[in-house]
Protein backbone atom coordinates (compact mmCIF):
# COMPACT_ATOMS: atom_id res chain seq x y z
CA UNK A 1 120.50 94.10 95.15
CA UNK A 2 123.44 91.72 94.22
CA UNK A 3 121.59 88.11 95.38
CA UNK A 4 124.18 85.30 96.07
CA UNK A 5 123.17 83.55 93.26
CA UNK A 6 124.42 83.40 89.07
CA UNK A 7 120.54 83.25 87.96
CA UNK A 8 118.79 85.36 85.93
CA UNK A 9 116.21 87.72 87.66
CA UNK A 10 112.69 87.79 86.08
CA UNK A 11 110.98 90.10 88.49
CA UNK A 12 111.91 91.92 91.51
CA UNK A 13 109.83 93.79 94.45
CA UNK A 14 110.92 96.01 97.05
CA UNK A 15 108.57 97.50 99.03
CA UNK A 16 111.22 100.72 100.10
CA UNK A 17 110.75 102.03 96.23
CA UNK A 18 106.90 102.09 96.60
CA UNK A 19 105.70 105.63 95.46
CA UNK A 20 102.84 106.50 97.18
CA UNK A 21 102.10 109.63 94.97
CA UNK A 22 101.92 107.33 91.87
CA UNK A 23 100.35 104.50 93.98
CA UNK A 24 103.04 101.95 92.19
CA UNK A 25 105.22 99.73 93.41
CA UNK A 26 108.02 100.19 90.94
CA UNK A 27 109.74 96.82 89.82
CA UNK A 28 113.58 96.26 90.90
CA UNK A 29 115.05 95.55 87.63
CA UNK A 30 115.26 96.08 84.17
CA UNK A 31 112.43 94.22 82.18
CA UNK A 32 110.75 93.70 85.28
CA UNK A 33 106.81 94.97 85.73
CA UNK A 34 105.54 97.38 88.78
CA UNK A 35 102.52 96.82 90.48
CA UNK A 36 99.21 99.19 91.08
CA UNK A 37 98.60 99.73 94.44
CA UNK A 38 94.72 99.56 95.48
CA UNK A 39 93.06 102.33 97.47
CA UNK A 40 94.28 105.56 98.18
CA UNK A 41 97.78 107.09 100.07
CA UNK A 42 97.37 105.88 103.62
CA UNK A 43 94.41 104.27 103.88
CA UNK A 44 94.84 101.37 100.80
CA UNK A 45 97.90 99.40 100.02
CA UNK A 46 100.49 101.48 101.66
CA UNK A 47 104.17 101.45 102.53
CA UNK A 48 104.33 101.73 106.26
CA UNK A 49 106.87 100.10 108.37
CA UNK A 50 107.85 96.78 110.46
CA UNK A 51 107.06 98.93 113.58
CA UNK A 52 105.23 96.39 116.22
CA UNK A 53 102.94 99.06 117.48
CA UNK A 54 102.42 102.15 119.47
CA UNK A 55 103.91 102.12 122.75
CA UNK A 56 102.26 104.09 125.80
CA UNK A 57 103.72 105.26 129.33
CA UNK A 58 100.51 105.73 130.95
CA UNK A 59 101.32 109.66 131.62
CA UNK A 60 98.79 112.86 130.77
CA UNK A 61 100.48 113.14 127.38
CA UNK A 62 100.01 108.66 126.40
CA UNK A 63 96.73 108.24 124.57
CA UNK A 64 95.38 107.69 121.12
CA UNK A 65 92.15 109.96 120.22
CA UNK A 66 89.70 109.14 117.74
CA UNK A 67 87.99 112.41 118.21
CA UNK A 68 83.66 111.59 118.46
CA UNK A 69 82.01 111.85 115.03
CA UNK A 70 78.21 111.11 114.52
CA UNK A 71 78.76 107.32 113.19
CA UNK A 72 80.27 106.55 116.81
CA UNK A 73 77.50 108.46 119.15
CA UNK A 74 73.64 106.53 119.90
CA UNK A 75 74.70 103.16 118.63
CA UNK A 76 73.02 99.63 119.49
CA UNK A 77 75.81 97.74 118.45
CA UNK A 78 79.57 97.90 118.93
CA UNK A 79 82.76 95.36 119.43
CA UNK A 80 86.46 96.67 120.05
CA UNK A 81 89.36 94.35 119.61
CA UNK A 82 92.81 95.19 120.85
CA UNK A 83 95.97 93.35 120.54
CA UNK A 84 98.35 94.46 123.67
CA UNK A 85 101.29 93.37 125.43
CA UNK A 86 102.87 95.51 129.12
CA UNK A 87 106.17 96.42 129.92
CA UNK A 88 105.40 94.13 133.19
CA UNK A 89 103.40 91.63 134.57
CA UNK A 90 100.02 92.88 136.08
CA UNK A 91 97.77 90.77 138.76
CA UNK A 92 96.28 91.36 141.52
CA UNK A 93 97.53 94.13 143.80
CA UNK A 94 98.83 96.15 140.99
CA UNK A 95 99.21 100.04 141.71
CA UNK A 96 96.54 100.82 139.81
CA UNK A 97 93.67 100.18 137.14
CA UNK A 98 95.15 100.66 133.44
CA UNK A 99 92.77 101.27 130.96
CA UNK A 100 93.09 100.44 127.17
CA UNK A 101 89.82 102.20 126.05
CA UNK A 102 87.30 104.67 126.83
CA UNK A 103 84.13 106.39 125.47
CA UNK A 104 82.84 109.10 127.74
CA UNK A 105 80.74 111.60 127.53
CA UNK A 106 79.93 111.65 131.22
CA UNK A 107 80.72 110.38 134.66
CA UNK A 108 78.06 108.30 134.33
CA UNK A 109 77.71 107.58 130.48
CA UNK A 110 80.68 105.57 129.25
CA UNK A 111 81.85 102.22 127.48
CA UNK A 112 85.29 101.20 128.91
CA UNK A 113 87.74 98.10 129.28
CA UNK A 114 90.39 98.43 131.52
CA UNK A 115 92.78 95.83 133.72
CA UNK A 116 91.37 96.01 137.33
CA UNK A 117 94.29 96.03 140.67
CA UNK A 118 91.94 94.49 143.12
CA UNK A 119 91.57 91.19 141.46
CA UNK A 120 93.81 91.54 138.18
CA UNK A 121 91.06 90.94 135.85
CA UNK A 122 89.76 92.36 132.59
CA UNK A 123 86.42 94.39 132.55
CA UNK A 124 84.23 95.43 130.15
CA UNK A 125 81.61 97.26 131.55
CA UNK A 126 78.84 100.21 130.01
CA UNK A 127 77.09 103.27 132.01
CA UNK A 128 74.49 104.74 131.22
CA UNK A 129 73.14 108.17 132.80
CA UNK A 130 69.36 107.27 132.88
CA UNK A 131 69.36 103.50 133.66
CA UNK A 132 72.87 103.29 135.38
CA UNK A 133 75.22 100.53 134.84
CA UNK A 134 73.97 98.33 131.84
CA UNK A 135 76.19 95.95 132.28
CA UNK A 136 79.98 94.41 133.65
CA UNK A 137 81.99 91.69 132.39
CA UNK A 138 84.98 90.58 133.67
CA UNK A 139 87.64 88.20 132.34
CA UNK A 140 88.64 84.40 133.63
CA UNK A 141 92.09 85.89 133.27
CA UNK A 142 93.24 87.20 136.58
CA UNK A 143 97.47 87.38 135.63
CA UNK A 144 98.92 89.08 132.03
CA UNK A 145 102.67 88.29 131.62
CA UNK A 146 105.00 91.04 130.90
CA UNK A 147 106.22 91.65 127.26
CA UNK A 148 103.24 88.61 125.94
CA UNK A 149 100.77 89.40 123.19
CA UNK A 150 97.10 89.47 124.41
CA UNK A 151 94.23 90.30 122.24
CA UNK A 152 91.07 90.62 123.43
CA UNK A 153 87.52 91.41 122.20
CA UNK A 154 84.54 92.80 123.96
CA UNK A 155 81.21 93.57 122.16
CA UNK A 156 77.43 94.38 123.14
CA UNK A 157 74.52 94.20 120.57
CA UNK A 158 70.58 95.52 120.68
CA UNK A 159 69.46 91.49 120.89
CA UNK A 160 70.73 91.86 123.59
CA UNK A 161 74.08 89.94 124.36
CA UNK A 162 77.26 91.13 125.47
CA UNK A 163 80.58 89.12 125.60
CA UNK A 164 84.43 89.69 126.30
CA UNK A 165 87.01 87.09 124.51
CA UNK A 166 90.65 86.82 125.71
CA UNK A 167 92.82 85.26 122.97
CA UNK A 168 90.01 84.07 121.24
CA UNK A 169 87.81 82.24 123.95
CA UNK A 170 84.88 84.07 125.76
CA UNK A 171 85.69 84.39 129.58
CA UNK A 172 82.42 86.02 130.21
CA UNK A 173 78.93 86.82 128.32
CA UNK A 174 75.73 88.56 129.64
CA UNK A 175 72.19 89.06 128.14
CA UNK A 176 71.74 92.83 130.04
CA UNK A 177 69.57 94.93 128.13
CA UNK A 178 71.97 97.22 126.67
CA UNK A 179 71.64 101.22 125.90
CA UNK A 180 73.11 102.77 122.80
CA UNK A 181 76.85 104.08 123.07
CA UNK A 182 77.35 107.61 124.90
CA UNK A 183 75.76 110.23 122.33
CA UNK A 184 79.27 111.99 122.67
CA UNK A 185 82.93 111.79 123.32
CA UNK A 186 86.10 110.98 121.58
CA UNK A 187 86.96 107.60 122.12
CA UNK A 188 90.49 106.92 123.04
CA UNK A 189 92.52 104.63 123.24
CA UNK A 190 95.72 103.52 125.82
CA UNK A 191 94.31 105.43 128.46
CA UNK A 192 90.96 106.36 129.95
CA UNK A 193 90.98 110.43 128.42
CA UNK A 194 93.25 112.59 126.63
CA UNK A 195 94.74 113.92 130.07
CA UNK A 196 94.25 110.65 132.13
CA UNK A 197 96.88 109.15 134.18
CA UNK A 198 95.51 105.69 134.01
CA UNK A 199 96.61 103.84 130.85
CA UNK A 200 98.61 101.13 129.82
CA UNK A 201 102.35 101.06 130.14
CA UNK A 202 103.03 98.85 127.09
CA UNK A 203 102.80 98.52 123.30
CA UNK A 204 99.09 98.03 120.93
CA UNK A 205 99.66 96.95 117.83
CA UNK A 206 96.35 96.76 116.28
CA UNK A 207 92.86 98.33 117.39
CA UNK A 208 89.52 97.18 115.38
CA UNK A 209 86.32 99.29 116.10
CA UNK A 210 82.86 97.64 114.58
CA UNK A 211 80.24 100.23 115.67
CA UNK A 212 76.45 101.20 114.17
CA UNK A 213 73.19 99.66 114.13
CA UNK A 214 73.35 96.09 116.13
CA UNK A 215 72.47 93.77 113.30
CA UNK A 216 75.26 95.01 110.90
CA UNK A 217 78.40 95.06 113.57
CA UNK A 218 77.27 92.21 115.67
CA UNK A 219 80.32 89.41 115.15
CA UNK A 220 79.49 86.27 114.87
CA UNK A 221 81.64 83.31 116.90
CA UNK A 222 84.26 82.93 113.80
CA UNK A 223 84.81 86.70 113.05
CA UNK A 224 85.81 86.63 116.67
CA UNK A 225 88.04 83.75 116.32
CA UNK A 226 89.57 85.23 113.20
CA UNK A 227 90.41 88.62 114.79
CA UNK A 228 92.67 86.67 117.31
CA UNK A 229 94.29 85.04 114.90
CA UNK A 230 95.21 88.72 112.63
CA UNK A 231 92.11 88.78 110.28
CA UNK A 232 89.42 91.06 110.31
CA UNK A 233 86.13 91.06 109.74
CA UNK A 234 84.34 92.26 106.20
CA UNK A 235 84.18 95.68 105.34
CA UNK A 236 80.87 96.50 106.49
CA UNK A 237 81.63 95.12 109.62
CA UNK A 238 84.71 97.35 110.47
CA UNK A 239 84.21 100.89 110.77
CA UNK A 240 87.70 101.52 112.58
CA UNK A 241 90.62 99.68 111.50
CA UNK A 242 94.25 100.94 113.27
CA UNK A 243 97.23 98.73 112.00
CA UNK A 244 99.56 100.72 113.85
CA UNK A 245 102.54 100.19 112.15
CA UNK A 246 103.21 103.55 110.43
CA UNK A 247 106.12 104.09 112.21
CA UNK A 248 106.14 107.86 112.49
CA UNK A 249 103.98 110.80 112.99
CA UNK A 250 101.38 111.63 115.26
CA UNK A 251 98.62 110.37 113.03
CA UNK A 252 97.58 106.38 113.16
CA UNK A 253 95.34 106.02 109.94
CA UNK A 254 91.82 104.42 110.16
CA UNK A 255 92.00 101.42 107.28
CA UNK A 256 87.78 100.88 108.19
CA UNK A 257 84.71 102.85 106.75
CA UNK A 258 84.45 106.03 109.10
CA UNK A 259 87.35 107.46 107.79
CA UNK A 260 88.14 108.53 111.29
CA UNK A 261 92.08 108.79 112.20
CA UNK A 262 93.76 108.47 115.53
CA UNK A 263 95.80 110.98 117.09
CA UNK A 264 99.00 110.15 119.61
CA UNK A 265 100.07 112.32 121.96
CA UNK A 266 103.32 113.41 122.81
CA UNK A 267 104.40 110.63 125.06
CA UNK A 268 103.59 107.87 122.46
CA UNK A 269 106.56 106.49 120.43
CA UNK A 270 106.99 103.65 117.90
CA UNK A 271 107.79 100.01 119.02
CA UNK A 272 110.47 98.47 116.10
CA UNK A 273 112.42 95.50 116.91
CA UNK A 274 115.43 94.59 115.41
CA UNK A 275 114.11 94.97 111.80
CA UNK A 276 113.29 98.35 111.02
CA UNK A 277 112.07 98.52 107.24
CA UNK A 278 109.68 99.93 104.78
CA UNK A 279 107.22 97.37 104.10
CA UNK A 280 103.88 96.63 101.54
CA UNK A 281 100.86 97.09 104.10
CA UNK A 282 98.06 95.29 103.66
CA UNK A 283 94.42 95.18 105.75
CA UNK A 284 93.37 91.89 105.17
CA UNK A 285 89.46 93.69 104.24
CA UNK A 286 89.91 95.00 100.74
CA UNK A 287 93.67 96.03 99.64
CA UNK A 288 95.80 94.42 97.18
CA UNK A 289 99.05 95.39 94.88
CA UNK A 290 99.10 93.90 91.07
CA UNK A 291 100.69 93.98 87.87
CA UNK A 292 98.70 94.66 84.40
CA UNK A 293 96.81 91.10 83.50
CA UNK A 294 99.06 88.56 80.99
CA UNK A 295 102.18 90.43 81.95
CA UNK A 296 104.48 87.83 84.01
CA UNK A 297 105.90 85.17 82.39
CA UNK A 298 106.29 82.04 84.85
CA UNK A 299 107.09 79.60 81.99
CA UNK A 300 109.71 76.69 82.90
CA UNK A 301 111.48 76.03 86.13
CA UNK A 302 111.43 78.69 88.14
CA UNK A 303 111.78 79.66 92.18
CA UNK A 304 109.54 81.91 93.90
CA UNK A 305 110.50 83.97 96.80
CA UNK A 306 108.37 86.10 99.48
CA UNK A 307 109.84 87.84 102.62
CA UNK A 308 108.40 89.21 105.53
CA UNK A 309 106.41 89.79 108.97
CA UNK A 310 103.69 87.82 109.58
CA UNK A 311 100.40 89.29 110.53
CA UNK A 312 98.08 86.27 110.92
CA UNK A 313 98.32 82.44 112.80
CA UNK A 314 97.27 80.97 109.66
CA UNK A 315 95.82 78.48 111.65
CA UNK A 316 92.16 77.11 111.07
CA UNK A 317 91.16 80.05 109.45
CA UNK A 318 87.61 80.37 107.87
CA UNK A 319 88.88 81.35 104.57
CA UNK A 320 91.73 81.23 101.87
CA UNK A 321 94.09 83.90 102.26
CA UNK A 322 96.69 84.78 99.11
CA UNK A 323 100.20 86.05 100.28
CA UNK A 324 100.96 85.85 96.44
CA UNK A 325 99.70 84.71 93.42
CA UNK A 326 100.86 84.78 89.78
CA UNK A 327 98.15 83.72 87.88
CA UNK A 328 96.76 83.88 83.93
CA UNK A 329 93.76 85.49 83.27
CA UNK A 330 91.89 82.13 82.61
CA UNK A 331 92.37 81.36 86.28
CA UNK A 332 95.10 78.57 85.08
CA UNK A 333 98.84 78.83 85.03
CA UNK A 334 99.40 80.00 88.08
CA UNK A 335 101.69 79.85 91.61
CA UNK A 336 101.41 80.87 94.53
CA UNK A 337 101.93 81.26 98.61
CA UNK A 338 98.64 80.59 99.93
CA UNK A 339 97.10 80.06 102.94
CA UNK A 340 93.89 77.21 102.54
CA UNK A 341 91.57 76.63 105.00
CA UNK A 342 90.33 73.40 103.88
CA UNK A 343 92.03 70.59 105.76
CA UNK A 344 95.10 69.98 105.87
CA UNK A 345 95.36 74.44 106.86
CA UNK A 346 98.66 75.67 106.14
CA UNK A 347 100.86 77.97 104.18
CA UNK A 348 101.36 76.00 100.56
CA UNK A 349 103.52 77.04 97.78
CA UNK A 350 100.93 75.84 94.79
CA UNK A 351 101.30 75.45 91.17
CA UNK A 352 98.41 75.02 88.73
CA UNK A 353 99.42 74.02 85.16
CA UNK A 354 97.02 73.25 81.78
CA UNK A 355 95.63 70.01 82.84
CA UNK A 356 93.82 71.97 85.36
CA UNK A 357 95.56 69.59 88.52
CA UNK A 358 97.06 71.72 91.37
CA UNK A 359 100.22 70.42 92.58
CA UNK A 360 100.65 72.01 96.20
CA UNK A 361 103.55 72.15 98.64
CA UNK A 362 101.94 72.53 102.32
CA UNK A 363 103.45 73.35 105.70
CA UNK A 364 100.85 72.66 108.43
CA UNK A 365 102.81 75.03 111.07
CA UNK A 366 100.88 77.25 112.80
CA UNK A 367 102.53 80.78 113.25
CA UNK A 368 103.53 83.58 115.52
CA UNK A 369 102.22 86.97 114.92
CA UNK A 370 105.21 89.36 114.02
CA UNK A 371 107.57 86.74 113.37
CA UNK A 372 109.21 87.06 110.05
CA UNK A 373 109.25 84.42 107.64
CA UNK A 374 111.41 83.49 104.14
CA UNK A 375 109.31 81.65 101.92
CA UNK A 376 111.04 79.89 98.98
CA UNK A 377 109.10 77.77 96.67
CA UNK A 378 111.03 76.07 93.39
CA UNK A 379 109.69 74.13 90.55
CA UNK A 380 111.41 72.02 88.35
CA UNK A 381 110.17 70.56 85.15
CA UNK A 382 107.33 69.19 84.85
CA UNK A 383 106.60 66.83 88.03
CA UNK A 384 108.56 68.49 91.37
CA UNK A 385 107.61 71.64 93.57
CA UNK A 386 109.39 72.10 96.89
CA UNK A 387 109.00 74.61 99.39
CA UNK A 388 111.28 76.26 101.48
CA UNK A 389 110.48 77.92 105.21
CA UNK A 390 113.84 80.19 106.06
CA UNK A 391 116.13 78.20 104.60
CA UNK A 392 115.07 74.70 104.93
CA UNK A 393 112.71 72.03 103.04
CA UNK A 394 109.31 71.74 104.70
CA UNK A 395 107.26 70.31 101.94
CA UNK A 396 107.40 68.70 98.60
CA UNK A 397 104.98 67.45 95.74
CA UNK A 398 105.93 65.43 92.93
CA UNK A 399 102.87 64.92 91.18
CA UNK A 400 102.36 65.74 87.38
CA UNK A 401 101.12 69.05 85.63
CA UNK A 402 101.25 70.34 82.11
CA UNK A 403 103.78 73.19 80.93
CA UNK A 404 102.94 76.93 82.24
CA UNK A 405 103.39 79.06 79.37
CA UNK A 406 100.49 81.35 80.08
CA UNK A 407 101.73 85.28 81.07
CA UNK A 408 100.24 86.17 84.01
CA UNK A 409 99.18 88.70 86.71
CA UNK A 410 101.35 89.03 90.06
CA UNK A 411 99.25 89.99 93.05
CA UNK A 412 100.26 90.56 96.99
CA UNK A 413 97.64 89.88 99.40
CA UNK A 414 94.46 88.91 97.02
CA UNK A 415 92.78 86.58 94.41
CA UNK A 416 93.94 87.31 90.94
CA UNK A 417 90.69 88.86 90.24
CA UNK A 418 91.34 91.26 93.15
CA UNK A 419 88.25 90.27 94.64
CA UNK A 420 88.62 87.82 98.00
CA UNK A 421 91.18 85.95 99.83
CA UNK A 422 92.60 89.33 101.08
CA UNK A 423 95.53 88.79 103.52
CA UNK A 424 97.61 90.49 106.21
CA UNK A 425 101.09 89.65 105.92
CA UNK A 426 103.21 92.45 105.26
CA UNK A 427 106.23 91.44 102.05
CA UNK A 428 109.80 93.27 102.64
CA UNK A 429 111.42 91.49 99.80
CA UNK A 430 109.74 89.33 96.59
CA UNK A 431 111.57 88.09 93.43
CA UNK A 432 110.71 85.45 90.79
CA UNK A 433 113.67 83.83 89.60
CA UNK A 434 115.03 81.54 86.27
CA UNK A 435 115.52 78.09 87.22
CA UNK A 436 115.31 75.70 90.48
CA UNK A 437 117.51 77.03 92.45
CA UNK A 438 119.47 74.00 94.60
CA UNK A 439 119.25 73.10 98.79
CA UNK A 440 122.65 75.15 99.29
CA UNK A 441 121.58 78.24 97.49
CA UNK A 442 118.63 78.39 99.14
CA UNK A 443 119.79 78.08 101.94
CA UNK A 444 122.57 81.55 101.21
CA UNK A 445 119.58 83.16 99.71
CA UNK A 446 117.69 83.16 103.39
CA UNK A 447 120.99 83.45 105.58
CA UNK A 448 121.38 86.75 102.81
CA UNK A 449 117.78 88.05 102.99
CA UNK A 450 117.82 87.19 106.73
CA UNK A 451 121.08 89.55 107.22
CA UNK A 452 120.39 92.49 105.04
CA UNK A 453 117.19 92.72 106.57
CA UNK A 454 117.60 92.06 110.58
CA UNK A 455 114.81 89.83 110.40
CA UNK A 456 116.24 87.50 113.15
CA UNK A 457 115.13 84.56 112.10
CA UNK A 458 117.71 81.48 113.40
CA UNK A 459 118.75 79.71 110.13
């Protein structure tokens, strides 16, 4: 890449030359250091794509199977989270009921949540073949907008309690004594069966399954929160993970513990928007994408950049979240794009030096999932750090730190000791570059990253 600007590259990422046999991400230029991807090819770190989802026509051949495997069948607890948006507005009088989920094993033994026509509502509801129907919930929500992100949440647990969340709130909650999930039956997704007329017409971009014995699935009020706002649970928590953005194929890989893929059907396609690249994907539970330790030198003044689609709110999160950190191995020395969720939350561009003071750079915006954002953060000797959000100054510190002369390890979506603070966010374009760069040439280096990459973003 020729950037429109005369300084020197240090390091350079692009997630297109990721090489999933090797698990590297190689580096961009000469001198420059790749990166270890964590996990293995397709269910780790992976390259997958910008796509925004799955989208489904709500025909015989629209659905997503997760074909039944022991770990799903006789369960006390289980929670399902879908993010989903239709191709039109649906209330009450619709033509019909559009499902987004079903496990069945009978007529009478199921787990489902589908939209409703007669009063335009969300239900959640579970039957069982010797007690009948355990339970129905149904959301405050009566109206979902055409082409408008919805996520919602429904789970049940052996205490018992059962509870459906639109966007985050609960709209409805019951204390039904609940029976196990159907002992049986692929669960599937976008449509009541494989062969069902009834699904969605619209796109899901993300699908989290919790399911096993009550006590270690149950959510608790902030894991539900956090899945609204693009982060998932812990790992022993999430059994089915579907980040949907693969972008090809037939086969939507499970990122959880079950190790259970999806299959689409022949009417399913890929949702891209404008931007339609090879990106680093990352599951926000346990995967990460680093250099060797004591490797990168970020010495002197120096600009850091990150590109790409968002995947969380970073809004009042319950935890730190690391888009990217360079950092020495004696936790010092270090910068960063990081999310904190100590007040005041926000995406900060920090720097740590030897005198152990962090000098951070904070913008307190809340954001859009699957908007794309340029993130440019420049320091310049010893006592100024300013941070750029697509092309424009958002935040500055001028406080004092000692000289970083430390090398250090780069790392996309974790702490530097790859343990924690795993993020979401998926990078299309990184570099760390000699010098501060000025206002104006940030400013060509977003328009140029914005352009080459369709991004869309109005600078």
């Amino acid at each position: 890449m020729r950037l429109p600007i005369p300084n020197k590259i240090r390091e350079l990422w692009l997630p297109a030359s990721i090489n999933e046999t090797a698990r590297t991400l190689p580096t961009g230029i000469n001198g420059g250091h790749e990166l270890t991807l964590s996990g293995v090819v397709n269910t780790g770190a992976s390259k997958r794509t910008t796509a925004d989802g799955v989208r489904f026509t709500g025909v015989a051949t629209s659905n997503m199977v997760i074909a039944a495997a022991a770990g799903q069948n006789a369960q006390t607890g289980f929670n399902i989270t879908i993010r989903f948006k239709l191709d039109a507005t649906f209330a009450t009088g619709a033509a019909s009921d559009l499902y987004l989920f079903q496990k069945l094993l009978a007529a009478d033994d199921y787990i489902k949540v589908y939209l409703e026509n007669a009063d335009g509502k969300l239900y959640w509801v579970q039957g069982n073949a010797a007690g009948g129907v355990q339970f129905t919930l149904t959301s405050t929500t009566v109206s979902w907008t055409a082409n408008t992100w919805y996520t919602i949440t429904c789970s049940l647990t052996a205490v018992p309690t059962q509870r459906l969340l639109v966007n985050g709130t609960a709209e409805d909650t019951d204390t039904q004594a609940a029976r196990s999930t159907p002992n049986g039956g692929d669960m599937v997704i976008g449509s009541s069966s494989d062969g069902g007329t009834d699904g969605i017409v619209g796109t899901i971009s993300l699908v989290e399954i919790g399911v096993g014995v009550s006590a270690t699935v149950a959510l608790t009020a902030t894991e539900e929160t956090d899945l609204y706002k693009g982060i998932p649970p812990d790992t022993a928590k999430v059994q089915y993970l579907f980040t949907m953005d693969e972008g090809r194929g037939v086969i939507v890989y499970d990122r959880g513990s079950a190790g259970g893929n999806g299959t689409l059907d022949s009417a399913c396609t890929w949702a891209f928007g404008s931007c339609r690249q090879p990106v680093l994907s990352l599951d926000g539970i346990n995967d990460y994408t680093a250099s060797a330790a004591s490797i990168v030198d970020i010495s002197g003044d120096l600009t850091l950049v990150w590109a790409g689609k968002i995947k969380s709110t970073y809004d009042s999160l319950a935890a730190d979240h690391e888009i990217l950190q360079i950092c020495s191995a004696a936790l010092e020395n270090l910068i960063s794009f990081t999310y904190r969720s100590a007040a005041p939350t926000g995406i900060g561009f920090e720097v740590l030096g030897d005198s152990g003071v962090t000098r951070v750079a904070r913008w307190t915006v809340a954001q859009t999932i699957d908007t794309y954002l340029i993130l440019i953060g420049t320091i310049s000797g010893s006592s100024t750090s300013l941070l750029y959000v697509n092309g424009r100054l958002s935040a500055s510190n001028t406080s004092s730190i000692g000289v970083r002369a430390t090398l250090s390890r780069a790392v996309f979506g974790a702490y530097v000791t790859l343990a924690g603070k795993f993020d979401v966010s998926k990078p299309l374009f990184s570099a760390l570059i000699d010098g501060d760069l000025t206002t104006n040439q940030v400013l060509e280096l977003s328009k140029y990253l914005n352009n080459i990459f369709n991004m869309g973003i109005v600078i």
